[in-house]
Structures are given as C-alpha cells and as structure tokens.
PDB file of N, CA and C in Angstrom:
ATOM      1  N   UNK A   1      18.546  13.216  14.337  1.00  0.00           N
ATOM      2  CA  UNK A   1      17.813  13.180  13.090  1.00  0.00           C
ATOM      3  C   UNK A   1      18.737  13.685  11.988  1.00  0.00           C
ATOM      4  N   UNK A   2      18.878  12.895  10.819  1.00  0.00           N
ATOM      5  CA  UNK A   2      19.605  13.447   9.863  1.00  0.00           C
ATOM      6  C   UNK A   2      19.241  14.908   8.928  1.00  0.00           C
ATOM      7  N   UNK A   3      19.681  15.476   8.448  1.00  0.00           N
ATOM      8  CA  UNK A   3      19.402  16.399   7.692  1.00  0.00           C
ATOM      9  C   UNK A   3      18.253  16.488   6.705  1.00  0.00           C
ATOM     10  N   UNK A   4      18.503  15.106   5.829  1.00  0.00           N
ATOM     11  CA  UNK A   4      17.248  14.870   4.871  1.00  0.00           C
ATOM     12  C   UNK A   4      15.820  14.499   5.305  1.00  0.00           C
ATOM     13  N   UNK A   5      15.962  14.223   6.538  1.00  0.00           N
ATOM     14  CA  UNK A   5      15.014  14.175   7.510  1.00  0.00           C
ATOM     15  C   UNK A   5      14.057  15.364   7.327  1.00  0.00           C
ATOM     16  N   UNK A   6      14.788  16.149   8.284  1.00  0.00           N
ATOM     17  CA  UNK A   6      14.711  17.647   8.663  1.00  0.00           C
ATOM     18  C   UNK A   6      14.175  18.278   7.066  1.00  0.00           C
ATOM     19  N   UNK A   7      15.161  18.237   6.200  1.00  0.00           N
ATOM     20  CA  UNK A   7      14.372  18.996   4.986  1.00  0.00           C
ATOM     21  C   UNK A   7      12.735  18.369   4.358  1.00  0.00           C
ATOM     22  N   UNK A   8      12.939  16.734   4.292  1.00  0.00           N
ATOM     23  CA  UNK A   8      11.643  16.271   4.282  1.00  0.00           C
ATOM     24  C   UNK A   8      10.389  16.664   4.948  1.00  0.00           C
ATOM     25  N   UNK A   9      10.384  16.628   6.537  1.00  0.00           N
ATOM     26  CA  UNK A   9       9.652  17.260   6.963  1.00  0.00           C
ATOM     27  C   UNK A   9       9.285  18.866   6.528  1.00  0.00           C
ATOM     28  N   UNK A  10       9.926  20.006   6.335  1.00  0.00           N
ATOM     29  CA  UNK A  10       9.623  21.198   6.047  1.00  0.00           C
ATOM     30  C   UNK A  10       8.860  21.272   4.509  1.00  0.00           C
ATOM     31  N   UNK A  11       9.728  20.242   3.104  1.00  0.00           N
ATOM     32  CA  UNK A  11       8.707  19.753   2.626  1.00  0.00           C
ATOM     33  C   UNK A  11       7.299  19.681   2.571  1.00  0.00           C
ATOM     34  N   UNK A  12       7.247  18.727   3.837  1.00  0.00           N
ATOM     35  CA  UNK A  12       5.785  18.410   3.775  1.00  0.00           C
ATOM     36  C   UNK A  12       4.923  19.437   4.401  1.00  0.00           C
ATOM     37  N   UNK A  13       5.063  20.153   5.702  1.00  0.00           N
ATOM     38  CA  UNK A  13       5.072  21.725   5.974  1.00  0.00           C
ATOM     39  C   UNK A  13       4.597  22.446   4.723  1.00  0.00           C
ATOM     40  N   UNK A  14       4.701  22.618   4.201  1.00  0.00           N
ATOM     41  CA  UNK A  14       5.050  23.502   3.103  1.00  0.00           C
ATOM     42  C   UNK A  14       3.994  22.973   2.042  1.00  0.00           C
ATOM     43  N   UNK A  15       3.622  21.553   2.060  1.00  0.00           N
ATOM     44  CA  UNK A  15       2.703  21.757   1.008  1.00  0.00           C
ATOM     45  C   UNK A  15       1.384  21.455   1.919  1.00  0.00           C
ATOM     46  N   UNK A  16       1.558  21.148   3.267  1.00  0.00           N
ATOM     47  CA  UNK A  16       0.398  21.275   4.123  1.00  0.00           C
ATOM     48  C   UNK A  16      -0.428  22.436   4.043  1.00  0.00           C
ATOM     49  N   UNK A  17       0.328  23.925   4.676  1.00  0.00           N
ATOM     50  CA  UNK A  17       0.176  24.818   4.376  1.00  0.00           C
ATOM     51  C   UNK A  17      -0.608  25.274   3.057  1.00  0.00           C
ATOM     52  N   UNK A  18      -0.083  24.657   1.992  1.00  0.00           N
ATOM     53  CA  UNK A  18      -0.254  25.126   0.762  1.00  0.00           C
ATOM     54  C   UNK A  18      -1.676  24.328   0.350  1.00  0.00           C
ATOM     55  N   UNK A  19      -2.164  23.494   1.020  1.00  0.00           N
ATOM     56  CA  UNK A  19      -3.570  23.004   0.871  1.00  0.00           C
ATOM     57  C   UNK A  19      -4.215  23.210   1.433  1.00  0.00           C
ATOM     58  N   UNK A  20      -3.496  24.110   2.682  1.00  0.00           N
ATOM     59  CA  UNK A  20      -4.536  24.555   3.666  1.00  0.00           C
ATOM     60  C   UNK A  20      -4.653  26.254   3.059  1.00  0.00           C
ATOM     61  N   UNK A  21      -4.084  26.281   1.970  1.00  0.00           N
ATOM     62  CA  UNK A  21      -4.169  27.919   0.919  1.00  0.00           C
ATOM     63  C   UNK A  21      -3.954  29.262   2.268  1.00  0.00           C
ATOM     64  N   UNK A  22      -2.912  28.981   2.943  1.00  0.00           N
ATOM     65  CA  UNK A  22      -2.473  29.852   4.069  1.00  0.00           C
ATOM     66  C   UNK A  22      -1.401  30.089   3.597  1.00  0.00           C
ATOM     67  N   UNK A  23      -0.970  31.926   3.251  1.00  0.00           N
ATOM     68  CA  UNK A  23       0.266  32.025   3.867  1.00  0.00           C
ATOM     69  C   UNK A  23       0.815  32.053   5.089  1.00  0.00           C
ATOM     70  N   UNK A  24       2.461  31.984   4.686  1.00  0.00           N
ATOM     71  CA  UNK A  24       3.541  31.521   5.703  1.00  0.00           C
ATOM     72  C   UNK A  24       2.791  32.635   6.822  1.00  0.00           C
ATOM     73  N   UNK A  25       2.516  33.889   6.519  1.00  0.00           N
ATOM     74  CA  UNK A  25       2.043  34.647   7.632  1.00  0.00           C
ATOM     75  C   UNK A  25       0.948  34.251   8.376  1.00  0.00           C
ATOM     76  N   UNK A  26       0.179  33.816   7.591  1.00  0.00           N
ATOM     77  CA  UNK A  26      -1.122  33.467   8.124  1.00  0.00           C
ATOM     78  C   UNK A  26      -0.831  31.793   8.771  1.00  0.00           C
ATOM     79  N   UNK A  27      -0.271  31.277   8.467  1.00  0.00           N
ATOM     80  CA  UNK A  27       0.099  29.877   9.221  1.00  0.00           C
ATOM     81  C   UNK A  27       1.016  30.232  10.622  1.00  0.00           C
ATOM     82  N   UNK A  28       1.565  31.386  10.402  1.00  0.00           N
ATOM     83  CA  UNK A  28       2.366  31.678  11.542  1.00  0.00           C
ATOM     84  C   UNK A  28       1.875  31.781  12.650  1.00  0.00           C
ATOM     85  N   UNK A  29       0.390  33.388  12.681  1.00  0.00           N
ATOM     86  CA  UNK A  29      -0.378  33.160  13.238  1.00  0.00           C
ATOM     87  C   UNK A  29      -1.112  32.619  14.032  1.00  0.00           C
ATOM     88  N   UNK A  30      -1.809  31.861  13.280  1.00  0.00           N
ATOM     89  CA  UNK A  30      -2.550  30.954  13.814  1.00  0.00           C
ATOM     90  C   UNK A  30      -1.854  29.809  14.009  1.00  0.00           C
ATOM     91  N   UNK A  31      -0.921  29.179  14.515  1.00  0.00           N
ATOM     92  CA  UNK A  31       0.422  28.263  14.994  1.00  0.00           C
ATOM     93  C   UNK A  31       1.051  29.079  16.202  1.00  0.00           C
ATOM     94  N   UNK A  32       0.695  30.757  16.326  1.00  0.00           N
ATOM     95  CA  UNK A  32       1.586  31.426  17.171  1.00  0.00           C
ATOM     96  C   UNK A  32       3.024  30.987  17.129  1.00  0.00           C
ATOM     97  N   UNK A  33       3.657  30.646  15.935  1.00  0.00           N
ATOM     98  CA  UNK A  33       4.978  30.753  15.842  1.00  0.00           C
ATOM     99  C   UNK A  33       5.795  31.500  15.182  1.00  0.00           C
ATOM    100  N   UNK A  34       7.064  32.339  15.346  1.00  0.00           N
ATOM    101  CA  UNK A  34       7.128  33.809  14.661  1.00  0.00           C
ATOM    102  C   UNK A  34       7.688  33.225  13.543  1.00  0.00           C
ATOM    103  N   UNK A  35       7.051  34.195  12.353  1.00  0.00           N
ATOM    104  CA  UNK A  35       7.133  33.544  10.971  1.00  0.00           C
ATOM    105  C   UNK A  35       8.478  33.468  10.305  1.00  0.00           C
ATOM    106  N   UNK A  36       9.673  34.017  11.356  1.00  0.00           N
ATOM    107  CA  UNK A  36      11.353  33.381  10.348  1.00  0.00           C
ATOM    108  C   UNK A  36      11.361  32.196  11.037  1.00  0.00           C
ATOM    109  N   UNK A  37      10.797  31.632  11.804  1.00  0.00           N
ATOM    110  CA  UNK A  37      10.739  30.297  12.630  1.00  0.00           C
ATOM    111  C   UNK A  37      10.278  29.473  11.358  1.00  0.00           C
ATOM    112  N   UNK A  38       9.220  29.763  11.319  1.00  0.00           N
ATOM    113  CA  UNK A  38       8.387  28.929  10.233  1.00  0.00           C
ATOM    114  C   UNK A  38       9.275  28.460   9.084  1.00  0.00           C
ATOM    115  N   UNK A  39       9.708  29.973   8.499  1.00  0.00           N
ATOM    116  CA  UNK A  39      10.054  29.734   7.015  1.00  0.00           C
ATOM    117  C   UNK A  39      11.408  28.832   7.335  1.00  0.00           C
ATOM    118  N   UNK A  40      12.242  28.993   8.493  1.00  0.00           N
ATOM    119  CA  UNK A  40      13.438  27.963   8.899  1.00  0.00           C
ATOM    120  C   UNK A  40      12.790  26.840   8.429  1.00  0.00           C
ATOM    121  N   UNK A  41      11.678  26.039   9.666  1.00  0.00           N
ATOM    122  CA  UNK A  41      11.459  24.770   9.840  1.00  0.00           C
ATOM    123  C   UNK A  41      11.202  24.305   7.994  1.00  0.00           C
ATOM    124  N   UNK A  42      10.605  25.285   7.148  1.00  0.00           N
ATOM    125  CA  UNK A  42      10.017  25.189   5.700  1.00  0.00           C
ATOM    126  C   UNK A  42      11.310  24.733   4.965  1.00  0.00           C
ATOM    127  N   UNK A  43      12.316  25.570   5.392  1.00  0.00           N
ATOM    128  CA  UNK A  43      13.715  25.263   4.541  1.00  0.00           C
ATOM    129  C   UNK A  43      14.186  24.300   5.067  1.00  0.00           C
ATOM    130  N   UNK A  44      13.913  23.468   5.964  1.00  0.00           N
ATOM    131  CA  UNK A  44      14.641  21.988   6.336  1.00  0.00           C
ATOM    132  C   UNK A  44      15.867  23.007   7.153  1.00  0.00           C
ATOM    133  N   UNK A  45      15.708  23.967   8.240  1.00  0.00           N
ATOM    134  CA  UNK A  45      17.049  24.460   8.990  1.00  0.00           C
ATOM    135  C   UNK A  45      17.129  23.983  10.445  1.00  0.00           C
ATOM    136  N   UNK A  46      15.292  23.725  10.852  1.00  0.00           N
ATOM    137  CA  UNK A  46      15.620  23.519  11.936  1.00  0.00           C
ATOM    138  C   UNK A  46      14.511  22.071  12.161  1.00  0.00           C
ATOM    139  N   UNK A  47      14.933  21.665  13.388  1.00  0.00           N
ATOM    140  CA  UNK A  47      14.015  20.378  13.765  1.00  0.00           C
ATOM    141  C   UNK A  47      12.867  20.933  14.754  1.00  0.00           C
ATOM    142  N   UNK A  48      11.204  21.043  14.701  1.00  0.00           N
ATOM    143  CA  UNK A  48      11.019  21.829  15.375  1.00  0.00           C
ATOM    144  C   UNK A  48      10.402  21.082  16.556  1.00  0.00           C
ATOM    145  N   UNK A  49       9.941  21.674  18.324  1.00  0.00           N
ATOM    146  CA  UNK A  49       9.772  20.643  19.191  1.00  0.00           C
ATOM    147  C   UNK A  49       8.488  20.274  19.071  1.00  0.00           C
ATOM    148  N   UNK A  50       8.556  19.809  19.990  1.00  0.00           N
ATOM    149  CA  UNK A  50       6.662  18.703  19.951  1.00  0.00           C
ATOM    150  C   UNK A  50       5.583  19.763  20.408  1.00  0.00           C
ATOM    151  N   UNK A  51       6.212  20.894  20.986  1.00  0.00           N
ATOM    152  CA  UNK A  51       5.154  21.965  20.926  1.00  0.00           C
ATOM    153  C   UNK A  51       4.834  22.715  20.303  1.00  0.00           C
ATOM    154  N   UNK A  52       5.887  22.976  19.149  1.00  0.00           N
ATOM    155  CA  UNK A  52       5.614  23.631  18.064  1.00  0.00           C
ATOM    156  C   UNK A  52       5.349  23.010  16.735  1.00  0.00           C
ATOM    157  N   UNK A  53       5.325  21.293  16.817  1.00  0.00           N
ATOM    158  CA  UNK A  53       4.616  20.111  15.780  1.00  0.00           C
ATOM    159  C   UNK A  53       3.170  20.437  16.234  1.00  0.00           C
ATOM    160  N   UNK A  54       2.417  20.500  17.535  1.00  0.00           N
ATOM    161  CA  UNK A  54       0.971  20.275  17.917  1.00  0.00           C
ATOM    162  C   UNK A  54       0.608  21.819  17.622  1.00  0.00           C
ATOM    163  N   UNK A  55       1.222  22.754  17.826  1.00  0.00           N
ATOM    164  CA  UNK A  55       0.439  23.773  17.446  1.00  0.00           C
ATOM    165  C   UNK A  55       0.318  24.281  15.489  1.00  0.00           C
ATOM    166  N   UNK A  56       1.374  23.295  14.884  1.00  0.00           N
ATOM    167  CA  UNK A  56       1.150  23.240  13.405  1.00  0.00           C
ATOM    168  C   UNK A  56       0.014  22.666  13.185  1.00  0.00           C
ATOM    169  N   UNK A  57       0.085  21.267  14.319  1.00  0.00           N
ATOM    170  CA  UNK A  57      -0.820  20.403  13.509  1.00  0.00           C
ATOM    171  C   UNK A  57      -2.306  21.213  14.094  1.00  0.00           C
ATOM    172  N   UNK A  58      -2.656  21.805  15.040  1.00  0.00           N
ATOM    173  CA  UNK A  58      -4.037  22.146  14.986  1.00  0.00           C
ATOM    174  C   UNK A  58      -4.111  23.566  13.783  1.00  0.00           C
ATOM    175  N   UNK A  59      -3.363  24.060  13.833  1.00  0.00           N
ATOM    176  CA  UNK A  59      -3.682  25.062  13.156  1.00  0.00           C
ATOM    177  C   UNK A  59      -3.687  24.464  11.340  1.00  0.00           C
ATOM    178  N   UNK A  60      -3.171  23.033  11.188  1.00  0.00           N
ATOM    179  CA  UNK A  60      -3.455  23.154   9.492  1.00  0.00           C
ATOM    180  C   UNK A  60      -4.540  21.649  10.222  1.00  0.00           C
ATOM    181  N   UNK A  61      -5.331  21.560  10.860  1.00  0.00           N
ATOM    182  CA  UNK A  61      -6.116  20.740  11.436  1.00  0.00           C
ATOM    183  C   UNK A  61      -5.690  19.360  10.868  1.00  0.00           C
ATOM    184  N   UNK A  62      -4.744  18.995  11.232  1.00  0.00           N
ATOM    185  CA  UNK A  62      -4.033  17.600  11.444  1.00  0.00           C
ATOM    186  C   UNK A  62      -3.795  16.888  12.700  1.00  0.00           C
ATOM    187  N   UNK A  63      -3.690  16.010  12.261  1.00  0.00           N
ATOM    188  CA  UNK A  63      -3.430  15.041  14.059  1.00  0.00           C
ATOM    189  C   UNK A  63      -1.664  14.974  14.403  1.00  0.00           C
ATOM    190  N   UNK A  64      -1.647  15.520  15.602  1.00  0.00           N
ATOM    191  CA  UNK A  64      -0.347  15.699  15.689  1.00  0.00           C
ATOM    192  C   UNK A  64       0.240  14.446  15.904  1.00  0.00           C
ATOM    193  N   UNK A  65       0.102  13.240  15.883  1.00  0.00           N
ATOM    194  CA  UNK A  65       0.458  12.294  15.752  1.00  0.00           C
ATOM    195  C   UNK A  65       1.285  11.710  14.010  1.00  0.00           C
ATOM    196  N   UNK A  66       0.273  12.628  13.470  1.00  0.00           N
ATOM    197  CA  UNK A  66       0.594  12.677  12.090  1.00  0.00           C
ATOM    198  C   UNK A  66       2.243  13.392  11.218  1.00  0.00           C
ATOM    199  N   UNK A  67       1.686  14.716  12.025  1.00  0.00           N
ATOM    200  CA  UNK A  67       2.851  15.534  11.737  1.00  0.00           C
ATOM    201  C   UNK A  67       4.324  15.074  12.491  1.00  0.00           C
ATOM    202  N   UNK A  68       4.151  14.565  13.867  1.00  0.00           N
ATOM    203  CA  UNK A  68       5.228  14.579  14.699  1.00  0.00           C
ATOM    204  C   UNK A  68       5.828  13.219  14.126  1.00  0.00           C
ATOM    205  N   UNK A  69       5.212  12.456  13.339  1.00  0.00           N
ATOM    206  CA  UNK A  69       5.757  10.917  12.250  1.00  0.00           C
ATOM    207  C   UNK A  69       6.360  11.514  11.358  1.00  0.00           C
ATOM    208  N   UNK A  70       6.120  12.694  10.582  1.00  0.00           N
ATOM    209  CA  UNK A  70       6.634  13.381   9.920  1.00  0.00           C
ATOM    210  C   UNK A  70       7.900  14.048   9.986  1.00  0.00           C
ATOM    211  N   UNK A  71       7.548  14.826  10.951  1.00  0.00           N
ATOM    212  CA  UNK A  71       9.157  15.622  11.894  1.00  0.00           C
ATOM    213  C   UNK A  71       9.947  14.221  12.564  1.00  0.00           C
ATOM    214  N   UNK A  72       9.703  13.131  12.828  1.00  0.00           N
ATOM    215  CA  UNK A  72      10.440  12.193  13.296  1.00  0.00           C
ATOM    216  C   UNK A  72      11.303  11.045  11.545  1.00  0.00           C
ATOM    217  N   UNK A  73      10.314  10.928  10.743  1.00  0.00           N
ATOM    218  CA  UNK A  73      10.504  10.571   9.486  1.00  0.00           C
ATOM    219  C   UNK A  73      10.743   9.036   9.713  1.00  0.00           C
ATOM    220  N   UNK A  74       9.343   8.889  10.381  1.00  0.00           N
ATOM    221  CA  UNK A  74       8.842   7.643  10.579  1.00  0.00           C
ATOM    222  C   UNK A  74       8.144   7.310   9.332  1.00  0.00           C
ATOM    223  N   UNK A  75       8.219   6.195   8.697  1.00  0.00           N
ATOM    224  CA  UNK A  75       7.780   5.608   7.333  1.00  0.00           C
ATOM    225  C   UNK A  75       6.487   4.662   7.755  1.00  0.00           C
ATOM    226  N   UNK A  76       5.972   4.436   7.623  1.00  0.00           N
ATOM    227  CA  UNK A  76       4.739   3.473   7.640  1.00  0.00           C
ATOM    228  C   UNK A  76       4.919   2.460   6.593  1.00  0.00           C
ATOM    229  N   UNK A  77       5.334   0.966   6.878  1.00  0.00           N
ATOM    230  CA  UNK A  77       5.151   0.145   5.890  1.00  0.00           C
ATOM    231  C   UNK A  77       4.216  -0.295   5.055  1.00  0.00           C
ATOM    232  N   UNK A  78       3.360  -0.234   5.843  1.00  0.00           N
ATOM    233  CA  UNK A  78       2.157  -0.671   5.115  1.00  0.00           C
ATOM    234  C   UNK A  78       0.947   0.317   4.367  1.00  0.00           C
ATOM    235  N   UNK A  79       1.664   1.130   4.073  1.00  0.00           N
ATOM    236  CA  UNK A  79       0.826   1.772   3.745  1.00  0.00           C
ATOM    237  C   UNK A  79      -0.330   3.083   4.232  1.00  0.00           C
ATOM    238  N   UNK A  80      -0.283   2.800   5.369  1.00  0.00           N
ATOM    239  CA  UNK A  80      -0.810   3.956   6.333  1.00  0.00           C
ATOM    240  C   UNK A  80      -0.370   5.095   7.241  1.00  0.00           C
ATOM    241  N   UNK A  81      -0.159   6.009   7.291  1.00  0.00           N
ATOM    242  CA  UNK A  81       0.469   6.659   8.195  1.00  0.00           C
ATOM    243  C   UNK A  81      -0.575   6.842   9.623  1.00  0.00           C
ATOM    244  N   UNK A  82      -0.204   7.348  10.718  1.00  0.00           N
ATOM    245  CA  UNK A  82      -0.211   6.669  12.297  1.00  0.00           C
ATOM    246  C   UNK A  82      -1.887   7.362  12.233  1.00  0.00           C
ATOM    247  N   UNK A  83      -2.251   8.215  11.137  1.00  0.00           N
ATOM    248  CA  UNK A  83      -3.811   8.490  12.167  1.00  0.00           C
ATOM    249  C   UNK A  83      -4.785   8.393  10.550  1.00  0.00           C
ATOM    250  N   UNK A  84      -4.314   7.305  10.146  1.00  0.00           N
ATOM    251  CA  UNK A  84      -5.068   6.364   9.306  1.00  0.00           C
ATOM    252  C   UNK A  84      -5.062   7.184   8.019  1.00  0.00           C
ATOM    253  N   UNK A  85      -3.832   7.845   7.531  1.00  0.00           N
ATOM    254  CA  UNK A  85      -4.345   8.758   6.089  1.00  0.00           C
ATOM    255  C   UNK A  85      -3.509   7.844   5.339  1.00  0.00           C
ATOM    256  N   UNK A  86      -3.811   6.994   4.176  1.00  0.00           N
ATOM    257  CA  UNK A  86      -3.273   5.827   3.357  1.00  0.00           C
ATOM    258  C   UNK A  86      -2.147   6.756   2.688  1.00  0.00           C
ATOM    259  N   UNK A  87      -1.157   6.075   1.953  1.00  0.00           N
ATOM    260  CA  UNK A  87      -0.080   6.526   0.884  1.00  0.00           C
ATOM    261  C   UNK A  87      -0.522   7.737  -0.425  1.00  0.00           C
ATOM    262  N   UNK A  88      -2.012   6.869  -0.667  1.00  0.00           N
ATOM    263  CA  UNK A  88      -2.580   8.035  -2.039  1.00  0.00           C
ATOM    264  C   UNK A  88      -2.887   9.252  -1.016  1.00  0.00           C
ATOM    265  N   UNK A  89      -3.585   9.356   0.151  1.00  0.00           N
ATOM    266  CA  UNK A  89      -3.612  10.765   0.360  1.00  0.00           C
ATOM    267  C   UNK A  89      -2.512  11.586   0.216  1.00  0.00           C
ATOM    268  N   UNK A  90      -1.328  10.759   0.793  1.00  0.00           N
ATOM    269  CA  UNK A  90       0.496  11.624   1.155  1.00  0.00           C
ATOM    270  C   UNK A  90       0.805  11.722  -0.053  1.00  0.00           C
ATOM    271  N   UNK A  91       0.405  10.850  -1.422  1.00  0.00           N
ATOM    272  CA  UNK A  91       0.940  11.248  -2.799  1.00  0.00           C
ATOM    273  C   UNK A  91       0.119  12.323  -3.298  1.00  0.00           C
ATOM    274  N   UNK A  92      -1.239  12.249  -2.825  1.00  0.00           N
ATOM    275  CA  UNK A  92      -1.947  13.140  -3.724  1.00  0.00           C
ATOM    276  C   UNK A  92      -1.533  14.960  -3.032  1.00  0.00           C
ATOM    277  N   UNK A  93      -1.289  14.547  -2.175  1.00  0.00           N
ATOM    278  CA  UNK A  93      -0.769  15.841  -0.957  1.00  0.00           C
ATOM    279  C   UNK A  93       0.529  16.287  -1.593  1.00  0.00           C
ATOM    280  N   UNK A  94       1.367  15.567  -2.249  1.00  0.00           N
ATOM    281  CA  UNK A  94       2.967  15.797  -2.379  1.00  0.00           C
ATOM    282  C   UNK A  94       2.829  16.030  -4.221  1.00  0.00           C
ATOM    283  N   UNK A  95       2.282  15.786  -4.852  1.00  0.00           N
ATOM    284  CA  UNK A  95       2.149  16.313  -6.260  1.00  0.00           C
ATOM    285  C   UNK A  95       2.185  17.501  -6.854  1.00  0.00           C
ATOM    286  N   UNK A  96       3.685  17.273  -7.371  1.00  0.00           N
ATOM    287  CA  UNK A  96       3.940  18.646  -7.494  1.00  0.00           C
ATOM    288  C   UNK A  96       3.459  19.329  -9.160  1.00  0.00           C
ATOM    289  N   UNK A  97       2.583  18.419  -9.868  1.00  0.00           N
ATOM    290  CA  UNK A  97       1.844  18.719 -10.591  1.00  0.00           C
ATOM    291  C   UNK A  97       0.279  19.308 -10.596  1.00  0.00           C
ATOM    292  N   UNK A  98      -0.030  18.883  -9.513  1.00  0.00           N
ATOM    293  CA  UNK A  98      -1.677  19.692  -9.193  1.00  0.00           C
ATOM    294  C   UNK A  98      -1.544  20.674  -8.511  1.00  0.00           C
ATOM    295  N   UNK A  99      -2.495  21.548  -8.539  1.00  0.00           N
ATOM    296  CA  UNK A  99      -2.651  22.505  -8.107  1.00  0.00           C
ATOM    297  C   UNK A  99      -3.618  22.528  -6.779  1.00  0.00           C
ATOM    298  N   UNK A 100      -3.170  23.135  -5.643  1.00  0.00           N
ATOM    299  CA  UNK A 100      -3.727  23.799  -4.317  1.00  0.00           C
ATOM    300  C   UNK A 100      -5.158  22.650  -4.050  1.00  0.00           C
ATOM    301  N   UNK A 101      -6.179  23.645  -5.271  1.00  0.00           N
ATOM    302  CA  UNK A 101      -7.432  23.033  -5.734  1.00  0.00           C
ATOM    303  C   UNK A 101      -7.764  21.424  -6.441  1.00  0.00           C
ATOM    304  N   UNK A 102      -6.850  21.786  -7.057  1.00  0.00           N
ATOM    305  CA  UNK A 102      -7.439  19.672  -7.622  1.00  0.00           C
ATOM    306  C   UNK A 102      -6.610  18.790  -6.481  1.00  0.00           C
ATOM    307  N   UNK A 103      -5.846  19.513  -5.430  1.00  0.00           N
ATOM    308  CA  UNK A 103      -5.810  18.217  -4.350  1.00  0.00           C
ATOM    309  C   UNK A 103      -6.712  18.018  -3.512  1.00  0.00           C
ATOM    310  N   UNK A 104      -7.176  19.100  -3.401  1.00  0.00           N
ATOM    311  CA  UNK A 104      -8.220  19.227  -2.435  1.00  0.00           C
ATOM    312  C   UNK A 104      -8.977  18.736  -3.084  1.00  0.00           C
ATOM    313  N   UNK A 105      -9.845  18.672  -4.213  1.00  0.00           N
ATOM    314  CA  UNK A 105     -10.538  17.766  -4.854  1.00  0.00           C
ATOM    315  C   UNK A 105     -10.694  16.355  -4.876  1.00  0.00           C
ATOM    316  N   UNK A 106      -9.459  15.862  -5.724  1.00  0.00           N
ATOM    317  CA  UNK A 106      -8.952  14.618  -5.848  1.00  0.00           C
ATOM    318  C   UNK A 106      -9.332  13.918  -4.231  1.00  0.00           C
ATOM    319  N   UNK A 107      -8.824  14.531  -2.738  1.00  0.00           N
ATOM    320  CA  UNK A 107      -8.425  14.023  -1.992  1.00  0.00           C
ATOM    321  C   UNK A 107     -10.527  13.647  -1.092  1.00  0.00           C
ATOM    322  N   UNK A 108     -11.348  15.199  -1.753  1.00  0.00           N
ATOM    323  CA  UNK A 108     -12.557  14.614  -1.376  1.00  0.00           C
ATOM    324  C   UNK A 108     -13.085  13.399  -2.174  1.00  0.00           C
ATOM    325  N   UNK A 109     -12.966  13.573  -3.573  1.00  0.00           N
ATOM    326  CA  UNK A 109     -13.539  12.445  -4.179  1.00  0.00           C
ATOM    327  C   UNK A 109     -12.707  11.054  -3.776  1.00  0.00           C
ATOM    328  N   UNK A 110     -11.656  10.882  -3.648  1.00  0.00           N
ATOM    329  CA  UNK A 110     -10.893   9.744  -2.986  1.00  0.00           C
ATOM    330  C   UNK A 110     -11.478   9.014  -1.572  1.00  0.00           C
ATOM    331  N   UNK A 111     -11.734  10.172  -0.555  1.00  0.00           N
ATOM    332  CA  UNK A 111     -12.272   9.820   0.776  1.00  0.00           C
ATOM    333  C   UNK A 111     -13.850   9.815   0.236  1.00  0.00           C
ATOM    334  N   UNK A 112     -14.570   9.842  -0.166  1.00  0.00           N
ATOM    335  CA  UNK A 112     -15.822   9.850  -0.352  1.00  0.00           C
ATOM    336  C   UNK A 112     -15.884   8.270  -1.603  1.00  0.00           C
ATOM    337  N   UNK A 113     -15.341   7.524  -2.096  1.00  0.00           N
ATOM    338  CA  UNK A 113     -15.037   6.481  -2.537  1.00  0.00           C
ATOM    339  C   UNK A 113     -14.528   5.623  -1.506  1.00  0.00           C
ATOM    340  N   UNK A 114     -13.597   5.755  -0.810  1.00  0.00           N
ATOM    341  CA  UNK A 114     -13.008   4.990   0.359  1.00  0.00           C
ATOM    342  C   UNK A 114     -13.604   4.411   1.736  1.00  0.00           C
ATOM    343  N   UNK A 115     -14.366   5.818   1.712  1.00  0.00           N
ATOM    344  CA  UNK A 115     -15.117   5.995   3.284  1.00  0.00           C
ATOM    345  C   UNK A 115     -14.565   6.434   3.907  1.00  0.00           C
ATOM    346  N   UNK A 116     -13.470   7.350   3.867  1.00  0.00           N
ATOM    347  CA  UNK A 116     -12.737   8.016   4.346  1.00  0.00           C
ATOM    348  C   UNK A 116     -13.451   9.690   4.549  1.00  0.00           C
ATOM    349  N   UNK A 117     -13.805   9.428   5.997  1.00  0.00           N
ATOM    350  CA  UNK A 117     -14.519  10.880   6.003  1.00  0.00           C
ATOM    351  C   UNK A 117     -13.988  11.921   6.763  1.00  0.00           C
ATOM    352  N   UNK A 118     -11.969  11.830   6.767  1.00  0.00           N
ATOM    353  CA  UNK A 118     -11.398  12.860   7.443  1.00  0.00           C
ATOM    354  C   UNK A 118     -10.946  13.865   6.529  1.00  0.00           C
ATOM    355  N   UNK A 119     -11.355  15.295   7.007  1.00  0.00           N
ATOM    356  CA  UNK A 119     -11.085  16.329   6.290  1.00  0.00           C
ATOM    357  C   UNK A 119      -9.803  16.803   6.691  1.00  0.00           C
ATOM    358  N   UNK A 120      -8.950  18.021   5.712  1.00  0.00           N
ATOM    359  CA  UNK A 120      -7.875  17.902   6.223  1.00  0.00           C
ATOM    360  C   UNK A 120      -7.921  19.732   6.254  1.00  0.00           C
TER     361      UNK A 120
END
C-alpha cells in the first residue's frame, strides 16, 4: 500500500471519530487499541490489521467492510462504497467546512430524503 493510501485512510479515521464526537481516548477505548496506536494509524504512520479495522469499525458503528475499503483505498466507481453509503455521505463526512453537528444533520436529513435509514 502506498503511503498516500495509508495517510488517506487515517484521514478518514479521524473525521469518523470526529462525528462520532469521541476523543482519541475515548475511541481508543472502546476499539481496545492503545491510544499512540491510534493517533499513529490518525497520522497516516501505520497500516492497521483487519483486527484492528473491525474493532474501529464496531466501535464508531460502521461496517467493517466499509472501513477495511478504506484502509485498502479501494475507490468505488460508481458511486457507492461496499456497504451502500453513496459519495454525498463520504463528502458530507469529509467537509472540512461543517461542523461535527451539521454533518450529522445534513447526513440525517439526506438519508431520510433518500431512504437511507443507516445510522452512523
């Protein structure tokens, strides 16, 4: 996996977390992974394994199918990523203009227009 990979993923880590309004401690936690681990995988230092992708993804209640597309930096052409969350969720997720709260917003009123009734 290339580097920009690796930082992409921690990226997205990072604003997962940040919608799931957890600190790095408190994501650590509940992930049971020790938190200079974390803040590594956050800084794009390390690639982390598939056991420590599934215990992210339950603890920010994601489908680890999701995250581990992520840590792999698998692209979805069409528009969907692997456990059906479209492009506007991953943009509205990655906006580094809203705040914590209006994604979480934006992202209910979006799925509640869509029919999209997965919470994140």
């Amino acid at each position: 996996m290339d580097q920009s990979a690796v930082e992409a993923f921690g990226n997205y880590l990072r604003s997962q977390r940040k919608l799931a309004q957890l600190t790095l401690r408190e994501l650590s936690d509940l992930a049971q992974v020790s938190n200079p681990y974390l803040s590594q995988l956050e800084r794009g230092l390390h690639q982390p394994s598939v056991r420590v992708i599934k215990s992210l993804a339950t603890a920010l209640n994601l489908s680890a199918e999701t995250l581990l597309a992520q840590a792999a930096g698998i692209d979805d052409a069409n528009g969907v990523n692997p456990d059906g969350v479209s492009d506007t969720e991953a943009t509205i997720r990655s906006d580094a203009n809203l705040s914590n709260e209006q994604k979480a917003a934006l992202l209910e009123v979006y799925r509640s227009m869509t029919g999209g009734g997965q919470t994140q």
